[in-house]
PDB file of N, CA and C in Angstrom:
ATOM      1  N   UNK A   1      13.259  -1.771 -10.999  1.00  0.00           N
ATOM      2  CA  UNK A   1      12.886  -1.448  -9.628  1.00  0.00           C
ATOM      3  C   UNK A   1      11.988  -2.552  -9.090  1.00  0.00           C
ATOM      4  N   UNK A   2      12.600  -2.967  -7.434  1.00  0.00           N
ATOM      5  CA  UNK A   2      11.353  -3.654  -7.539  1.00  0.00           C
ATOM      6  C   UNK A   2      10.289  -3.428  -6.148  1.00  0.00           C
ATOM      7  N   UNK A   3       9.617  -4.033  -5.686  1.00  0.00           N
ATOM      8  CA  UNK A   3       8.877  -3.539  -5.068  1.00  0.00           C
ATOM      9  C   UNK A   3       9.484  -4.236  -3.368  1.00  0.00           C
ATOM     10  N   UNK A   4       9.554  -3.118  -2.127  1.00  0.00           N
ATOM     11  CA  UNK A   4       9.590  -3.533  -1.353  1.00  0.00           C
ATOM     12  C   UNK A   4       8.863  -3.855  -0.020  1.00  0.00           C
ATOM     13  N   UNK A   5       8.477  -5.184   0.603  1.00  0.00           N
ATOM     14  CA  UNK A   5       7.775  -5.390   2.015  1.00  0.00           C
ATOM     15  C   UNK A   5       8.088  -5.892   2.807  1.00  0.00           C
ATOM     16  N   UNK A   6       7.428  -6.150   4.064  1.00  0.00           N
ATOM     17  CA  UNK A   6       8.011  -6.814   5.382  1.00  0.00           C
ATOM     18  C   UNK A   6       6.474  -7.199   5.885  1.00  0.00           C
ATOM     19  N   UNK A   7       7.074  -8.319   6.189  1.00  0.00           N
ATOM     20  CA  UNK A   7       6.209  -9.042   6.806  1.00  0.00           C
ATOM     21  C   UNK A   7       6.235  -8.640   8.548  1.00  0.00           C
ATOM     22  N   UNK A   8       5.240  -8.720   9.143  1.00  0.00           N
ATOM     23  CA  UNK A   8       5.596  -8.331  10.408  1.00  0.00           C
ATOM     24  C   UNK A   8       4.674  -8.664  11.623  1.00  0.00           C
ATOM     25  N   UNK A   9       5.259  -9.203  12.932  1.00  0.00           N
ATOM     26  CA  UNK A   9       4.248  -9.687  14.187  1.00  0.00           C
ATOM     27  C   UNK A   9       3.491  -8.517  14.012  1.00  0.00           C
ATOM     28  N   UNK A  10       2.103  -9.046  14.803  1.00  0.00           N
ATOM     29  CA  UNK A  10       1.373  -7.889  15.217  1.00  0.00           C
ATOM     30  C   UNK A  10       1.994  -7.168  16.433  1.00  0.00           C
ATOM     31  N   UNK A  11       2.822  -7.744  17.242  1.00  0.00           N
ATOM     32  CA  UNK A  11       2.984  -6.720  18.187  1.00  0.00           C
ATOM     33  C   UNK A  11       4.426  -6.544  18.198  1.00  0.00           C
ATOM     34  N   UNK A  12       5.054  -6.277  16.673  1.00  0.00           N
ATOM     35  CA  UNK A  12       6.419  -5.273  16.373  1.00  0.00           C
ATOM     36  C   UNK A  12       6.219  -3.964  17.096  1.00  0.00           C
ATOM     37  N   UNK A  13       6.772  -3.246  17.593  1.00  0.00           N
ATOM     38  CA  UNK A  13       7.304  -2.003  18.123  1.00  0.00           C
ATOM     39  C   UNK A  13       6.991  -1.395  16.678  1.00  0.00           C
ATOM     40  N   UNK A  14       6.066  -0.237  16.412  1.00  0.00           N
ATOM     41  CA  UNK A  14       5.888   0.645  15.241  1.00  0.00           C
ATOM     42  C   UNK A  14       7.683   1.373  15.222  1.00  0.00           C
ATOM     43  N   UNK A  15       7.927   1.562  16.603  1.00  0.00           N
ATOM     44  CA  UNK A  15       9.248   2.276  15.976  1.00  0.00           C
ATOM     45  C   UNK A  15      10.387   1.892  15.196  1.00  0.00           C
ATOM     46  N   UNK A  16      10.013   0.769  15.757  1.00  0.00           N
ATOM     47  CA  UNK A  16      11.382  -0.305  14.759  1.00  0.00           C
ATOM     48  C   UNK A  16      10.639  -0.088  12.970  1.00  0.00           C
ATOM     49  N   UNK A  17       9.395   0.051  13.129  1.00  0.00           N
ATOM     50  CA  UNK A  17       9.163  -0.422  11.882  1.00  0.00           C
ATOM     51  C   UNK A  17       9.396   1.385  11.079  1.00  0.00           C
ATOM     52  N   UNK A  18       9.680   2.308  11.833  1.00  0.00           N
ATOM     53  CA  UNK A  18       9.088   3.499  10.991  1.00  0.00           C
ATOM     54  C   UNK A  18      10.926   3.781  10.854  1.00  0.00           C
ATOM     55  N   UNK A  19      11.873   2.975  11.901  1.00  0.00           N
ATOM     56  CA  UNK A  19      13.126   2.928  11.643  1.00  0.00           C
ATOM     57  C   UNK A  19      13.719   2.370  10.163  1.00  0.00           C
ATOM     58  N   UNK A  20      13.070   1.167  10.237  1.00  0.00           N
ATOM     59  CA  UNK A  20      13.284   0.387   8.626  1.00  0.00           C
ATOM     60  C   UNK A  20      13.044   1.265   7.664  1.00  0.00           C
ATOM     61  N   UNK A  21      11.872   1.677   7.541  1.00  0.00           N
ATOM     62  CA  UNK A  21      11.338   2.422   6.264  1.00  0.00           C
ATOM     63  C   UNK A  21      11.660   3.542   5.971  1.00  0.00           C
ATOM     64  N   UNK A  22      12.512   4.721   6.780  1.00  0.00           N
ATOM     65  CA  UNK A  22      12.769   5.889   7.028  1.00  0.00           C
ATOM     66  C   UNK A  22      14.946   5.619   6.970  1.00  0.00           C
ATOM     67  N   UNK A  23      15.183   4.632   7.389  1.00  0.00           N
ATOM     68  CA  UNK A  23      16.942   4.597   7.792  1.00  0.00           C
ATOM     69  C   UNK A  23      17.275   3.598   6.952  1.00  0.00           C
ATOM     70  N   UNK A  24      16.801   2.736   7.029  1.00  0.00           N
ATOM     71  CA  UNK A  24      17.320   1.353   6.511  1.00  0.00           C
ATOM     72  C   UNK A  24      16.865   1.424   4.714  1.00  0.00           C
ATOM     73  N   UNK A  25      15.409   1.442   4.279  1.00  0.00           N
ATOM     74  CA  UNK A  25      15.051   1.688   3.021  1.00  0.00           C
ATOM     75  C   UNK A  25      15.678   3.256   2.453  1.00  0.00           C
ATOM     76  N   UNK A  26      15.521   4.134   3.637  1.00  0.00           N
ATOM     77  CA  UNK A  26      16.070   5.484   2.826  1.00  0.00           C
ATOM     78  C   UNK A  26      14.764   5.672   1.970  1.00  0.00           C
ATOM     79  N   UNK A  27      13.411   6.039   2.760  1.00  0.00           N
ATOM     80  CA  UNK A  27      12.157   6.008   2.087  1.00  0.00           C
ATOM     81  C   UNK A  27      11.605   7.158   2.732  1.00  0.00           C
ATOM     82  N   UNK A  28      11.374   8.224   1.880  1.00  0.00           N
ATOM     83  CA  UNK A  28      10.705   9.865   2.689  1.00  0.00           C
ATOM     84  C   UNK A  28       9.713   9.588   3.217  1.00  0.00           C
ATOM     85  N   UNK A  29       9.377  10.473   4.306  1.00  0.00           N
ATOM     86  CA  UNK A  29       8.104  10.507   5.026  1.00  0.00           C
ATOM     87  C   UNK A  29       7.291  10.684   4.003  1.00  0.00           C
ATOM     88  N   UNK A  30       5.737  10.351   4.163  1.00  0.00           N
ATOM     89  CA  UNK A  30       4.473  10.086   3.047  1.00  0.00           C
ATOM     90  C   UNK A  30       3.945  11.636   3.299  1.00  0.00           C
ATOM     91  N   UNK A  31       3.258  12.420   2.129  1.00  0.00           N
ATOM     92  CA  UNK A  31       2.532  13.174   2.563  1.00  0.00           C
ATOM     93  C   UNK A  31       1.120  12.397   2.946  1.00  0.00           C
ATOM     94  N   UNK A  32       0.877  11.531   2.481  1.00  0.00           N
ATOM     95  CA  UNK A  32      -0.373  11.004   2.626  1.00  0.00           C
ATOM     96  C   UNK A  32      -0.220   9.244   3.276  1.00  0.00           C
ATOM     97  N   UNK A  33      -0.922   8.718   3.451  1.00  0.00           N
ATOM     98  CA  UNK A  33      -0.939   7.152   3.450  1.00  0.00           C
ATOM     99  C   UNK A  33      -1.884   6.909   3.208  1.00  0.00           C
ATOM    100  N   UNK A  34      -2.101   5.705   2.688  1.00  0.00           N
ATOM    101  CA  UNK A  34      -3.603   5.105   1.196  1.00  0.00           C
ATOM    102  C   UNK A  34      -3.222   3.640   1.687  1.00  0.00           C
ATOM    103  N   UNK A  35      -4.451   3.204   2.782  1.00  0.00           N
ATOM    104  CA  UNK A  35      -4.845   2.277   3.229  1.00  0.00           C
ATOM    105  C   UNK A  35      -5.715   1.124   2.488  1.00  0.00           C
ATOM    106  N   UNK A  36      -5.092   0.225   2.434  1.00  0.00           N
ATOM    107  CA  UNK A  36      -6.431  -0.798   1.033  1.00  0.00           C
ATOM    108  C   UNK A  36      -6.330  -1.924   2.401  1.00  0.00           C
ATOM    109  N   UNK A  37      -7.501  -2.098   2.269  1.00  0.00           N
ATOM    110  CA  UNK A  37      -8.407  -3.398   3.272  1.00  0.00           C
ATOM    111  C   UNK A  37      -9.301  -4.262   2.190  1.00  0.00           C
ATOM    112  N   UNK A  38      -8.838  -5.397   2.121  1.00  0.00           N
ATOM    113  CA  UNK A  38      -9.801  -6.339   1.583  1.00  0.00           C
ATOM    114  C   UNK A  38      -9.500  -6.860   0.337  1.00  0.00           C
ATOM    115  N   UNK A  39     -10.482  -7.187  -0.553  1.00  0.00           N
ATOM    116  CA  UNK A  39     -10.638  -7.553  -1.890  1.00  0.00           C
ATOM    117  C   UNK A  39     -11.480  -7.617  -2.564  1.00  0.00           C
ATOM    118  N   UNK A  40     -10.950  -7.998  -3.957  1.00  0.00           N
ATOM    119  CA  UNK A  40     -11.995  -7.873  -5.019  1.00  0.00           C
ATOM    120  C   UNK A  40     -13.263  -9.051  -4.667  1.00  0.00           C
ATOM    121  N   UNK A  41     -13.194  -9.848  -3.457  1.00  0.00           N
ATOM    122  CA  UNK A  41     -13.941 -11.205  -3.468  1.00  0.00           C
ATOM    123  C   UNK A  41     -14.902 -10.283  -2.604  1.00  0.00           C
ATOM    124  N   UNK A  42     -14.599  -9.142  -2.121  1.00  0.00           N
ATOM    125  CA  UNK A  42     -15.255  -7.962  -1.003  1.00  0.00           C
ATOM    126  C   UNK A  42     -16.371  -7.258  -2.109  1.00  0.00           C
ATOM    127  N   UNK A  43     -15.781  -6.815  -2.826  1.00  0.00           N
ATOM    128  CA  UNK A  43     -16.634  -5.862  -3.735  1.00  0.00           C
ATOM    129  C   UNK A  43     -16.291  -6.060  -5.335  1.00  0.00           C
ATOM    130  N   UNK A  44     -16.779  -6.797  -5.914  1.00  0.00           N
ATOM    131  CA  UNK A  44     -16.487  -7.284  -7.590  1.00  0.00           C
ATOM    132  C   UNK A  44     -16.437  -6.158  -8.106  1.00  0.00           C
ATOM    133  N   UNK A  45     -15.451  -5.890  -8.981  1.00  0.00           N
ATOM    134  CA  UNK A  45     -16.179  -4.723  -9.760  1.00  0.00           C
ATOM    135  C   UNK A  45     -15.999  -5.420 -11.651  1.00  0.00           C
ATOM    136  N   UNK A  46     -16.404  -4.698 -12.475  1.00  0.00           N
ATOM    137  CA  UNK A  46     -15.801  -4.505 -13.923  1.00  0.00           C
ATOM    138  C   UNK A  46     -14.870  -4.379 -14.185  1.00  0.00           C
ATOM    139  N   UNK A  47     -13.947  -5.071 -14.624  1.00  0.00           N
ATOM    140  CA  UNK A  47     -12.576  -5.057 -15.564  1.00  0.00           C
ATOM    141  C   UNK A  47     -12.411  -3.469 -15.481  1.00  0.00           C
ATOM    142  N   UNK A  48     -13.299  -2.985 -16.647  1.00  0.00           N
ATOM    143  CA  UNK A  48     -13.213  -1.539 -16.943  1.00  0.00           C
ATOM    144  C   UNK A  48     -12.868  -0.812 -15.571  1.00  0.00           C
ATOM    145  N   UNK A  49     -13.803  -0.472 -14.809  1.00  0.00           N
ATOM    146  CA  UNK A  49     -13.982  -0.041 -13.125  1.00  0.00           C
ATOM    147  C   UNK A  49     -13.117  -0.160 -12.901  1.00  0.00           C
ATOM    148  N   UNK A  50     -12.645  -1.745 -11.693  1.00  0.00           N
ATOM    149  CA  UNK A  50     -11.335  -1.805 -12.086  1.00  0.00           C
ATOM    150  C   UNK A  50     -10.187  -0.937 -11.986  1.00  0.00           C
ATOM    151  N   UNK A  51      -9.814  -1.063 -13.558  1.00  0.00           N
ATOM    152  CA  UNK A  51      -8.352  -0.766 -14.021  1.00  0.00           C
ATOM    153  C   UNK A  51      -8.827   0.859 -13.596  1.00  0.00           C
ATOM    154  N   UNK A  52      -9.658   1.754 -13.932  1.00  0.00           N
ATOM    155  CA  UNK A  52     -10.037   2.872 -13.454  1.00  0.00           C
ATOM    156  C   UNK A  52      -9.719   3.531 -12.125  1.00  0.00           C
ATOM    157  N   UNK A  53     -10.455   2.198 -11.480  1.00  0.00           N
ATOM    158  CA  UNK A  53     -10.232   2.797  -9.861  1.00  0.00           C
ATOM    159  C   UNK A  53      -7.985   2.466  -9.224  1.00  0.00           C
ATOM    160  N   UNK A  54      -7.812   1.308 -10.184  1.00  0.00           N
ATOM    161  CA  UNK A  54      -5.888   1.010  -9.881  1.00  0.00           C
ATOM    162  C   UNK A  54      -5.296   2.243 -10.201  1.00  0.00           C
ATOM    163  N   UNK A  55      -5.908   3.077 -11.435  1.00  0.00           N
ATOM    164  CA  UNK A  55      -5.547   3.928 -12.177  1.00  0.00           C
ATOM    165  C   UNK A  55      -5.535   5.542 -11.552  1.00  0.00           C
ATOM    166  N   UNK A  56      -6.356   5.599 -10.362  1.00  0.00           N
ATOM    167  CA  UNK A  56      -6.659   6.845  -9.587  1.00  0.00           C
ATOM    168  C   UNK A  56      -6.002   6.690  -8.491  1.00  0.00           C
ATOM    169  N   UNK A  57      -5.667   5.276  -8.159  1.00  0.00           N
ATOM    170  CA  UNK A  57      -5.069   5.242  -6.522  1.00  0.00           C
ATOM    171  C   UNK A  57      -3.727   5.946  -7.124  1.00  0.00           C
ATOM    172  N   UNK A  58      -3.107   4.783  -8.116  1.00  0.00           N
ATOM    173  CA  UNK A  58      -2.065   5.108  -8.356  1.00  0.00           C
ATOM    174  C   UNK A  58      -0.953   6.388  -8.519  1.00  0.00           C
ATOM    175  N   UNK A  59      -2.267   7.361  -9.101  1.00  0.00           N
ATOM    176  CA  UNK A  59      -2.422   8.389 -10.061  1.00  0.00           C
ATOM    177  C   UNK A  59      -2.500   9.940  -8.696  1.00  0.00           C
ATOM    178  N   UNK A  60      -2.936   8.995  -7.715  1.00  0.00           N
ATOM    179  CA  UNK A  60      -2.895   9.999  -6.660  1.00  0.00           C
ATOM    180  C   UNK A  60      -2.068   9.627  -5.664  1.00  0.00           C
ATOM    181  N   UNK A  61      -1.362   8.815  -5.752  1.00  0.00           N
ATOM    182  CA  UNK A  61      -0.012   8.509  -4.613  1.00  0.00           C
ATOM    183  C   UNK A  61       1.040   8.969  -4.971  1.00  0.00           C
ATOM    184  N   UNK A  62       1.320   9.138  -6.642  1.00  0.00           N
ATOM    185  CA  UNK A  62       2.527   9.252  -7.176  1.00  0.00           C
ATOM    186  C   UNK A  62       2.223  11.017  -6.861  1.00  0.00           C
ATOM    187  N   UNK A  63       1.252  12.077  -7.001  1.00  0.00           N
ATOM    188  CA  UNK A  63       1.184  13.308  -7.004  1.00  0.00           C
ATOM    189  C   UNK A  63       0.889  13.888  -5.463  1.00  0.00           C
ATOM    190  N   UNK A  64       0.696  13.210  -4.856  1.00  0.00           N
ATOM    191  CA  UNK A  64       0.702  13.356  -3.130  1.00  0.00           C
ATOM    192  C   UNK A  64       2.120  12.942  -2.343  1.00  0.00           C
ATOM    193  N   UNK A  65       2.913  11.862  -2.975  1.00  0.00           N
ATOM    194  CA  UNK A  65       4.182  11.402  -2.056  1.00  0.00           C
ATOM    195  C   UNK A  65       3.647  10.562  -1.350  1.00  0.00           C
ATOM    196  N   UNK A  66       2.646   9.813  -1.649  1.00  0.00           N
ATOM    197  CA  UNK A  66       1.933   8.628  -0.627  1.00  0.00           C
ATOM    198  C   UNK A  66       2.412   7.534  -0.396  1.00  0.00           C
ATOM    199  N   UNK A  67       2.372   7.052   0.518  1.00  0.00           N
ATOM    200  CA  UNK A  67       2.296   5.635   0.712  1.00  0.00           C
ATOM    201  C   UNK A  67       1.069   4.515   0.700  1.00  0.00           C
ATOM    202  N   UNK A  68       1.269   3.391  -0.467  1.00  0.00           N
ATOM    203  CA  UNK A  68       0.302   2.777  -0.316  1.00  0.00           C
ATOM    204  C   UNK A  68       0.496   1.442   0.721  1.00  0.00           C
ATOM    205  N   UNK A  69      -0.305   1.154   1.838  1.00  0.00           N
ATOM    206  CA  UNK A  69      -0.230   0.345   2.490  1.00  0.00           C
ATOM    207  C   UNK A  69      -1.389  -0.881   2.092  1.00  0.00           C
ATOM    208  N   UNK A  70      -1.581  -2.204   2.217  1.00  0.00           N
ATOM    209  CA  UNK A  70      -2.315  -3.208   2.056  1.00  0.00           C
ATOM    210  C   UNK A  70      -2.433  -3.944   3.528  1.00  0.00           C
ATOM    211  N   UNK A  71      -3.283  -5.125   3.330  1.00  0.00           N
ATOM    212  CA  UNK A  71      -3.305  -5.794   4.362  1.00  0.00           C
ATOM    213  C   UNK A  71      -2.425  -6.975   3.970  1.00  0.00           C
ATOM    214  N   UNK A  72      -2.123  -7.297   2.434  1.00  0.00           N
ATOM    215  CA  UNK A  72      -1.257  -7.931   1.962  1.00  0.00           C
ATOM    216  C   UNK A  72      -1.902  -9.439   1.710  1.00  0.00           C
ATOM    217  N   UNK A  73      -3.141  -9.601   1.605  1.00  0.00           N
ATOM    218  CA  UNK A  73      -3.673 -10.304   1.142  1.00  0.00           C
ATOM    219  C   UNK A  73      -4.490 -10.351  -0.479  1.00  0.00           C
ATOM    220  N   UNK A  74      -3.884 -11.407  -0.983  1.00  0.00           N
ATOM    221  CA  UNK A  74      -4.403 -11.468  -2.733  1.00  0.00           C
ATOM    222  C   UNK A  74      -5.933 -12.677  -2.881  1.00  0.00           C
ATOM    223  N   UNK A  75      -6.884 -12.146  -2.364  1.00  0.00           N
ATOM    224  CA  UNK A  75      -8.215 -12.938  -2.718  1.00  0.00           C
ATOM    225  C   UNK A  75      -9.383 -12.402  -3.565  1.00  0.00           C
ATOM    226  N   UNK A  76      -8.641 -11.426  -4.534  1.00  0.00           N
ATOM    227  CA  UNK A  76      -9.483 -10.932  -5.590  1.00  0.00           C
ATOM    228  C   UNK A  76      -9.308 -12.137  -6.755  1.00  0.00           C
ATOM    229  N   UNK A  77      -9.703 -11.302  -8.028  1.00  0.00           N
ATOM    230  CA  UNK A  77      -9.899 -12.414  -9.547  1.00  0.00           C
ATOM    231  C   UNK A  77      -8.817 -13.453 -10.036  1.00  0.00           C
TER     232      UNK A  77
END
C-alpha cells in the first residue's frame, strides 16, 4: 500500500478537492480529521516521546476513521 497526496494551489476550489478524495480515491468520509502543523525543529522532543506521541496519533486515527492531514513539510530530525 502506498501512501496517497496532492499537492495543491492555495486557492483550489475545496470542492474539487473533497471530489478527488471522496470519487476519484474512493476514500470514506473521516469521522474525525487530525491536523499536524509544524515540526520537530518547533518542539524537540525524546526519541522515546516521540515514537509515543507517532504511536497515539496513529493509534487514534486508525480507531476513529480519521484523517490525518499535514502541512506537508519535513523540518524535523
Amino acid at each position: 500500500m502506498y501512501m496517497q497526496y496532492v499537492r495543491l494551489h492555495y486557492e483550489t476550489c475545496p470542492e474539487l478537492v473533497l471530489h478527488l478524495l471522496l470519487h476519484e480515491w474512493k476514500i470514506r468520509v473521516p469521522n474525525l480529521v487530525i491536523s499536524i502543523v509544524g515540526g520537530l525543529a518547533n518542539a524537540p522532543l525524546q526519541a522515546k516521546l516521540q515514537q509515543v506521541v507517532k504511536h497515539g496519533i496513529l493509534r487514534a486515527a486508525k480507531t476513529t476513521g480519521a484523517w490525518i492531514v499535514t502541512n506537508g513539510l519535513d523540518i524535523g530530525r
